[in-house]
N, C-alpha and C. Protein backbone atom coordinates (compact mmCIF):
# COMPACT_ATOMS: atom_id res chain seq x y z
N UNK A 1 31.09 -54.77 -61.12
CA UNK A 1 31.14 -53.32 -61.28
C UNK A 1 29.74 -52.75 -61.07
N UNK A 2 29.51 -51.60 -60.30
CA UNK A 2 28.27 -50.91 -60.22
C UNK A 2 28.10 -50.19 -61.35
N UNK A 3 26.75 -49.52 -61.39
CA UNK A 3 26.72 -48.92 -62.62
C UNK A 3 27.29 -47.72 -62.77
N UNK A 4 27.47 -47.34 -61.41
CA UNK A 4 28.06 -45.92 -61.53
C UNK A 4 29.32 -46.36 -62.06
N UNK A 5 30.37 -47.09 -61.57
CA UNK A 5 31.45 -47.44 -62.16
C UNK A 5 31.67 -47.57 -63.46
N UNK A 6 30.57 -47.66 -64.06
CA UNK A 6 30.53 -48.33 -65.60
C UNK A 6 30.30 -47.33 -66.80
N UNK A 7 29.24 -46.12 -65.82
CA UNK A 7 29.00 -44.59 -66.40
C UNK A 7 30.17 -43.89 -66.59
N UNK A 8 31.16 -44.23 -65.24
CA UNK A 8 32.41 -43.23 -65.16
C UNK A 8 33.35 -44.08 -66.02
N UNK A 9 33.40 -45.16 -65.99
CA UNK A 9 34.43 -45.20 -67.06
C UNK A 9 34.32 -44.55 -68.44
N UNK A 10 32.69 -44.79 -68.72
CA UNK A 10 32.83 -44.90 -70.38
C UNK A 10 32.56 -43.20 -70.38
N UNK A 11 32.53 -42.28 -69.68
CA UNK A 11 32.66 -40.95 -69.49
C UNK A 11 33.76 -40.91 -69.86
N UNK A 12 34.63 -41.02 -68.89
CA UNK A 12 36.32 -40.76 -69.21
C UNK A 12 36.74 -41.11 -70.17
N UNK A 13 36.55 -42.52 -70.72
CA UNK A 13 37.20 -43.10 -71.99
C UNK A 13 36.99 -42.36 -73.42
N UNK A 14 35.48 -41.66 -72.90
CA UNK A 14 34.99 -40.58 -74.64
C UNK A 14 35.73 -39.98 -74.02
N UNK A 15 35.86 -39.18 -72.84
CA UNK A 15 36.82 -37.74 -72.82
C UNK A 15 37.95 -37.55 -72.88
N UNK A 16 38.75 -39.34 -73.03
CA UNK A 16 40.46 -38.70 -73.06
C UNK A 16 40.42 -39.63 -74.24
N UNK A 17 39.73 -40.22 -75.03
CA UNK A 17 39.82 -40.93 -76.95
C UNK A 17 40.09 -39.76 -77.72
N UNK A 18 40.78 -40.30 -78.52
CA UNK A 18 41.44 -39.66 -79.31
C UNK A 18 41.09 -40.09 -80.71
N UNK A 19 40.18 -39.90 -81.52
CA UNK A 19 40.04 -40.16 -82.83
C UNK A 19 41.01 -40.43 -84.08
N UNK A 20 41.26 -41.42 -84.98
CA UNK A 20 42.70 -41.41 -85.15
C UNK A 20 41.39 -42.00 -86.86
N UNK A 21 41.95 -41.40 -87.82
CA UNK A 21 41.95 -42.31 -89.50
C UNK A 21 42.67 -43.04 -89.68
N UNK A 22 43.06 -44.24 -90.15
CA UNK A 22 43.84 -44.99 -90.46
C UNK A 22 43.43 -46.23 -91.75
N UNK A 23 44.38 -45.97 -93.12
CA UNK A 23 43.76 -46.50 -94.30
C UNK A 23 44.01 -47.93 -93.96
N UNK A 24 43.46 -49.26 -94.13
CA UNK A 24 43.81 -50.19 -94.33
C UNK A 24 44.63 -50.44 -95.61
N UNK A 25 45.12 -51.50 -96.04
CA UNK A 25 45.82 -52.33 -96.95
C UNK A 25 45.08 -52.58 -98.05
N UNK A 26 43.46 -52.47 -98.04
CA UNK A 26 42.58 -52.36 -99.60
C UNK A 26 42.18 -51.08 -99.88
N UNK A 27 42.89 -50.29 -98.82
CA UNK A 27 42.39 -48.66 -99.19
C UNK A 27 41.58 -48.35 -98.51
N UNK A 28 40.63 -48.99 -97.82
CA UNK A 28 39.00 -48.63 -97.09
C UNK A 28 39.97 -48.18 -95.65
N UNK A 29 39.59 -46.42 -95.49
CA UNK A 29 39.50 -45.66 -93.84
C UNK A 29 38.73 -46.28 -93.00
N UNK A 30 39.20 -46.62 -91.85
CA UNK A 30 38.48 -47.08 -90.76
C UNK A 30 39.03 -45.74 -88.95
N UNK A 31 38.10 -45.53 -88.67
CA UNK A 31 38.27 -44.71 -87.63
C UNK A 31 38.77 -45.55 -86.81
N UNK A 32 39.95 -45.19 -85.63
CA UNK A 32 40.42 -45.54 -84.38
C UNK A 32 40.01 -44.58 -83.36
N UNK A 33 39.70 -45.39 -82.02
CA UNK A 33 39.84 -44.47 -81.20
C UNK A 33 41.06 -44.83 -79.57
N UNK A 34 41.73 -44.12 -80.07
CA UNK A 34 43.18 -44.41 -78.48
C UNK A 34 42.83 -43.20 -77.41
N UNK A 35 42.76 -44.79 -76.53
CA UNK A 35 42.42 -44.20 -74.89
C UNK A 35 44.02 -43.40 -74.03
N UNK A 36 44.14 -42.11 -73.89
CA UNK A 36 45.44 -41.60 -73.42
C UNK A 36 45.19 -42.03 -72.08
N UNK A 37 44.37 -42.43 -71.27
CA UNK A 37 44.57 -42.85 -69.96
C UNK A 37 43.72 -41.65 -68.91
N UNK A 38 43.77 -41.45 -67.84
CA UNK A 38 43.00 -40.67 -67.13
C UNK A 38 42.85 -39.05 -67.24
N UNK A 39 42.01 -38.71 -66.84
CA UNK A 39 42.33 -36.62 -67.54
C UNK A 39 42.78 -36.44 -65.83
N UNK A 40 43.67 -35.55 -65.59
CA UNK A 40 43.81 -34.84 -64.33
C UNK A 40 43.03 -33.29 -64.62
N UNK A 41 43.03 -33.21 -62.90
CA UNK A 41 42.46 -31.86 -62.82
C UNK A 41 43.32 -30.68 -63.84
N UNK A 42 44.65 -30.68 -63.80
CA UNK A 42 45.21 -30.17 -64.94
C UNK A 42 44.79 -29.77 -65.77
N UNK A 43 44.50 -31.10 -66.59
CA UNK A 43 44.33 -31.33 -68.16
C UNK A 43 42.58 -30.84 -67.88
N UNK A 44 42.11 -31.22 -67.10
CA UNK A 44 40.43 -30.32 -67.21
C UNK A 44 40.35 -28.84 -66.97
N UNK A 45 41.38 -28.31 -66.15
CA UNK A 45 41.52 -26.92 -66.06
C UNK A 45 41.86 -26.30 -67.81
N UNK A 46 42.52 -26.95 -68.30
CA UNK A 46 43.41 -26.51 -69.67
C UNK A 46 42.14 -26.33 -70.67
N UNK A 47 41.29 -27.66 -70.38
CA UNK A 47 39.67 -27.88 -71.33
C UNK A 47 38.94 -26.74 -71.36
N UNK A 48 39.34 -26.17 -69.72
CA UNK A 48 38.28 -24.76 -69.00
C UNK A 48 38.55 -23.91 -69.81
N UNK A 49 39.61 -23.47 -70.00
CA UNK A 49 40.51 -22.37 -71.15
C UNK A 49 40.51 -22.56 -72.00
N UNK A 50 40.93 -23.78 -72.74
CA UNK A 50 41.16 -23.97 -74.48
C UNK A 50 39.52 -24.94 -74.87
N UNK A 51 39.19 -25.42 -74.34
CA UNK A 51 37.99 -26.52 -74.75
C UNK A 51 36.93 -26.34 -74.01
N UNK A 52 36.11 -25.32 -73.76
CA UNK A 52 35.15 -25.57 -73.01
C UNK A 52 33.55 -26.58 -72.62
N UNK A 53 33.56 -26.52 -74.15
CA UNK A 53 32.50 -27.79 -74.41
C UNK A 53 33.46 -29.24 -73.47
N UNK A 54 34.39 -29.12 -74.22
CA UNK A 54 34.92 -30.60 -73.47
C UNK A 54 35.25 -30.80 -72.09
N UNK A 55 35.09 -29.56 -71.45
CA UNK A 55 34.90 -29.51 -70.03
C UNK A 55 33.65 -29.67 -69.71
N UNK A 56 32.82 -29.00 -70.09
CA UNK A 56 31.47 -28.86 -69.64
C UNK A 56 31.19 -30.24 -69.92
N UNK A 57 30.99 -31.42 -70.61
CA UNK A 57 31.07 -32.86 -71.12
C UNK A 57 31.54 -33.72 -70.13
N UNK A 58 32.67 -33.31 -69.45
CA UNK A 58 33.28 -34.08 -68.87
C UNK A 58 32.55 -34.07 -67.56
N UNK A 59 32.32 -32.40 -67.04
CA UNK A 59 31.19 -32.22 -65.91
C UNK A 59 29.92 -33.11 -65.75
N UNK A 60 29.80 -33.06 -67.01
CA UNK A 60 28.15 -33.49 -67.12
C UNK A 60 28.72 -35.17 -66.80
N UNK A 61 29.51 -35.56 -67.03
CA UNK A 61 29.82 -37.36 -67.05
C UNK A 61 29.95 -37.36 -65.61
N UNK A 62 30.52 -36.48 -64.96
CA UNK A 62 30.92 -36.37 -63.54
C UNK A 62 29.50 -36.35 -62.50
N UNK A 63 28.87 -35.84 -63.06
CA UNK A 63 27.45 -35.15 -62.29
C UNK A 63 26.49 -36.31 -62.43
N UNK A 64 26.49 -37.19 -63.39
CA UNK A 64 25.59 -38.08 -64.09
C UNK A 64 26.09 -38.87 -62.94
N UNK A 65 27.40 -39.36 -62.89
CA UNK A 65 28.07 -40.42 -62.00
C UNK A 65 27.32 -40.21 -60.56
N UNK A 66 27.67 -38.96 -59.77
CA UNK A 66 27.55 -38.77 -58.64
C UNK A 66 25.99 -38.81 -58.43
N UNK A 67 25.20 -38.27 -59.11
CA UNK A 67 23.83 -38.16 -58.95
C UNK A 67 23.13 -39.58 -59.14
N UNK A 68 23.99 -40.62 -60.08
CA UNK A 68 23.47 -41.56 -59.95
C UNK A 68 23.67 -42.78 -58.77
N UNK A 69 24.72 -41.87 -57.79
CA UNK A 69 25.10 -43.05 -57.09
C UNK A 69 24.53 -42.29 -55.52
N UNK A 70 24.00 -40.92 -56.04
CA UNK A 70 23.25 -40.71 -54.54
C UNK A 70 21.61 -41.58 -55.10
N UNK A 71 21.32 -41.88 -56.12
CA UNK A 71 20.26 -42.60 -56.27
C UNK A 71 20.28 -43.85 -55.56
N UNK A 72 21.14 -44.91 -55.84
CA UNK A 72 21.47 -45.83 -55.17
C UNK A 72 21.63 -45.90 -53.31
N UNK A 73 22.26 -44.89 -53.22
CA UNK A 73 22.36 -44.75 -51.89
C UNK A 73 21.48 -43.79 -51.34
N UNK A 74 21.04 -43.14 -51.93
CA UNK A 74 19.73 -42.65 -51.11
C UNK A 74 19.62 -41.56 -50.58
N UNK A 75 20.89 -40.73 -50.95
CA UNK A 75 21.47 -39.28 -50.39
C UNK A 75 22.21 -38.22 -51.53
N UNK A 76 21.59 -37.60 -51.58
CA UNK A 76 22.11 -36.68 -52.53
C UNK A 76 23.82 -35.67 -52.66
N UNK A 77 25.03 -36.12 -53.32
CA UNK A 77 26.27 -35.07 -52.63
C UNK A 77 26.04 -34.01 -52.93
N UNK A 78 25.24 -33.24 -53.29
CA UNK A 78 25.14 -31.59 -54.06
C UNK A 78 23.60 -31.50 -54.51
N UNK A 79 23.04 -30.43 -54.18
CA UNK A 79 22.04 -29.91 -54.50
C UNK A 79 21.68 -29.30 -55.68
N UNK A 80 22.65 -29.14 -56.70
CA UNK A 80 21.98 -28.19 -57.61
C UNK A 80 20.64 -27.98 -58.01
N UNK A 81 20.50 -26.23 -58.36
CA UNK A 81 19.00 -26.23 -58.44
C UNK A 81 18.73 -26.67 -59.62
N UNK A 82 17.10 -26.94 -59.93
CA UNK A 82 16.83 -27.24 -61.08
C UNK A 82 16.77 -25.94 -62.38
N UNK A 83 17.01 -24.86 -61.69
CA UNK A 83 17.19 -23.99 -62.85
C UNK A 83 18.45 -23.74 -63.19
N UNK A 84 19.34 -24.36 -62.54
CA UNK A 84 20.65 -23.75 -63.45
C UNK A 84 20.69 -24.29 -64.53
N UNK A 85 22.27 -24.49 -65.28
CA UNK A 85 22.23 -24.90 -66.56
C UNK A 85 23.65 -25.86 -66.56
N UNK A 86 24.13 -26.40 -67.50
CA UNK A 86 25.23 -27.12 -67.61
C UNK A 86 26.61 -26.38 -67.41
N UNK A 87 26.37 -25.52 -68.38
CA UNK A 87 27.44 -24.25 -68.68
C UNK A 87 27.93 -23.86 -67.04
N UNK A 88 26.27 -23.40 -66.36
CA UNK A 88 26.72 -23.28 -65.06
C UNK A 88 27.77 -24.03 -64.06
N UNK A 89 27.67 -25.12 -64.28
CA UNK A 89 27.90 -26.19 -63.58
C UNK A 89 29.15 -26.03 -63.98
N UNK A 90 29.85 -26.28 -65.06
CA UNK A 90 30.98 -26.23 -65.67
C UNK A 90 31.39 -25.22 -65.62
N UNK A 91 31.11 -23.93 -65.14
CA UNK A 91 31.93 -22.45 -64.62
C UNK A 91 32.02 -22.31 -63.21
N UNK A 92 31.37 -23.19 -62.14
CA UNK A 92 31.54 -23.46 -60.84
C UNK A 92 32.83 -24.60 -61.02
N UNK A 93 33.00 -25.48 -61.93
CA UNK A 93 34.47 -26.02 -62.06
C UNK A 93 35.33 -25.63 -62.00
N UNK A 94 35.10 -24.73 -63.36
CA UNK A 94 36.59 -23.99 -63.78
C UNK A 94 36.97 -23.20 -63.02
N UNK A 95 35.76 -21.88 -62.07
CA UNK A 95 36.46 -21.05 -61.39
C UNK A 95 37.39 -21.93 -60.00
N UNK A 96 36.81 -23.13 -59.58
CA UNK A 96 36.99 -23.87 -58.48
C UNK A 96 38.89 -24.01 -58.82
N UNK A 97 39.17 -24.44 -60.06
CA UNK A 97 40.68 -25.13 -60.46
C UNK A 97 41.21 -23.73 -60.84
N UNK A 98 40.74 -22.62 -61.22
CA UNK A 98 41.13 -21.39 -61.89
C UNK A 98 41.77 -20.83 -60.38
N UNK A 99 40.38 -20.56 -59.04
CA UNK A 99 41.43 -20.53 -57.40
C UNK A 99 41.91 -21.18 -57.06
N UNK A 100 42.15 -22.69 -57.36
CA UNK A 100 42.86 -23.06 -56.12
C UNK A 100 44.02 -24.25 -57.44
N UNK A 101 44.91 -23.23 -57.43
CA UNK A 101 45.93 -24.09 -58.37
C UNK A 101 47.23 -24.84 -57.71
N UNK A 102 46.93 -24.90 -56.15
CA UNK A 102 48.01 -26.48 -55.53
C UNK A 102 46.66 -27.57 -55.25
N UNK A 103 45.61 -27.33 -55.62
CA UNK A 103 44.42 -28.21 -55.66
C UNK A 103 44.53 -29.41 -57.43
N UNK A 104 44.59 -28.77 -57.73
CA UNK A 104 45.03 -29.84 -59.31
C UNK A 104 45.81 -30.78 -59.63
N UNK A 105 46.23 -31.24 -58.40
CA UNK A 105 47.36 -32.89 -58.61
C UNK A 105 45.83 -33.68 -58.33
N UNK A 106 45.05 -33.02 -57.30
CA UNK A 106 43.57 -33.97 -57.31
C UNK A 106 42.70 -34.71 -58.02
N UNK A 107 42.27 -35.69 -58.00
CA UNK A 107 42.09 -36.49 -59.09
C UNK A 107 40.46 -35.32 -59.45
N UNK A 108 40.24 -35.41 -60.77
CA UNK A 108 39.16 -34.27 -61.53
C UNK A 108 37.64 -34.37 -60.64
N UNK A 109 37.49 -35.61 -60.58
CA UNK A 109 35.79 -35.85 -60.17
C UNK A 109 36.00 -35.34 -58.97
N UNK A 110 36.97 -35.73 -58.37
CA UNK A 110 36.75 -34.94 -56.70
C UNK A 110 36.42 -33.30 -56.78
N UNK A 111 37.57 -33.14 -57.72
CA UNK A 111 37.76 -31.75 -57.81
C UNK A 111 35.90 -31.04 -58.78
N UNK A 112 35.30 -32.00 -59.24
CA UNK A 112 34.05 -31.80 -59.56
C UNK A 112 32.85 -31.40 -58.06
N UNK A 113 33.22 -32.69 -57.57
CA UNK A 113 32.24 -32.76 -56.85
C UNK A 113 32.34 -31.67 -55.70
N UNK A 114 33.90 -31.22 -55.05
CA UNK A 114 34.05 -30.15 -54.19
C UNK A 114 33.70 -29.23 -54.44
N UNK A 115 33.68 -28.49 -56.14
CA UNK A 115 32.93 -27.43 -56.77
C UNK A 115 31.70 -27.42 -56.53
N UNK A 116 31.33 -28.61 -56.72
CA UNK A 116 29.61 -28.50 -57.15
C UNK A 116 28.79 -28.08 -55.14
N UNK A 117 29.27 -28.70 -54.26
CA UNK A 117 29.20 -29.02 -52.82
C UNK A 117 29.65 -27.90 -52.31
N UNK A 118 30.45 -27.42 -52.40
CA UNK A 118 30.76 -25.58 -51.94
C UNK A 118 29.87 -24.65 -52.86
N UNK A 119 29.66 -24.72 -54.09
CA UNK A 119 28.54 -23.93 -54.40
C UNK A 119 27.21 -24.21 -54.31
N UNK A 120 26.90 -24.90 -54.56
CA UNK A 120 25.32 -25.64 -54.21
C UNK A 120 25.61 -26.79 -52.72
N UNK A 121 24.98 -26.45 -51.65
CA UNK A 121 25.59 -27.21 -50.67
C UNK A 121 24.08 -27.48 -50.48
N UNK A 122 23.52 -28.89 -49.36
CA UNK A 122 22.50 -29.69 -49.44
C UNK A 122 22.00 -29.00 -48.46
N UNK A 123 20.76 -28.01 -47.84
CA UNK A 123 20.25 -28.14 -46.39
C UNK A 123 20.35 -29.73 -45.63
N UNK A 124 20.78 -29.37 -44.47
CA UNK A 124 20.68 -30.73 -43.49
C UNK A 124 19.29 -29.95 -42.58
């Protein structure tokens, strides 16, 4: 596994865990956490509206991924400037899934990275 592979999993896995209490048999709470499986663009559009931190989170896991794997390869997919902000980044998402709603069967990171690449696009 590359490392980017290894960033994006454990991205996704905090963003679709589910925190669960559960008493043992001597009484002592021990936290669970259950993995629901992948977020779709959907379910990140829904984050845009009802959860925004947990969108913006999920962006940032997305951005970390991609930026770390134009490191590796040596080419950057998106330019963002250095003055924007996270929030930003994560409202170039949401408006991206907010227009284009037969775009959301797409798996999320794509649908990240097409946001980020139509709004911040690289000079060639």
């Amino acid at each position: 596994m590359t490392k980017t592979t290894i960033i994006a999993a454990l991205t996704l896995a905090v963003l679709t865990a589910e925190a669960t209490a559960q008493t043992d048999s001597d009484g002592t709470t021990t936290a669970h956490a259950q993995i629901h499986g992948y977020v779709s663009a959907d379910i990140l559009h829904e984050w845009c509206q009802q959860q925004p931190a947990r969108a913006m989170y999920y962006v940032a896991g997305v951005l970390d991924a991609l930026m770390l794997a134009a490191n590796d390869a040596g080419n950057a997919p998106v330019c963002i400037p250095a003055t924007s902000t996270l929030a930003q980044a994560r409202d170039v998402v949401c408006k991206h899934l907010r227009d284009n709603p037969a775009k959301r069967h797409y798996n999320p990171a794509s649908s990240v990275w097409t946001a980020q690449s139509q709004a911040w696009p690289c000079k060639k």
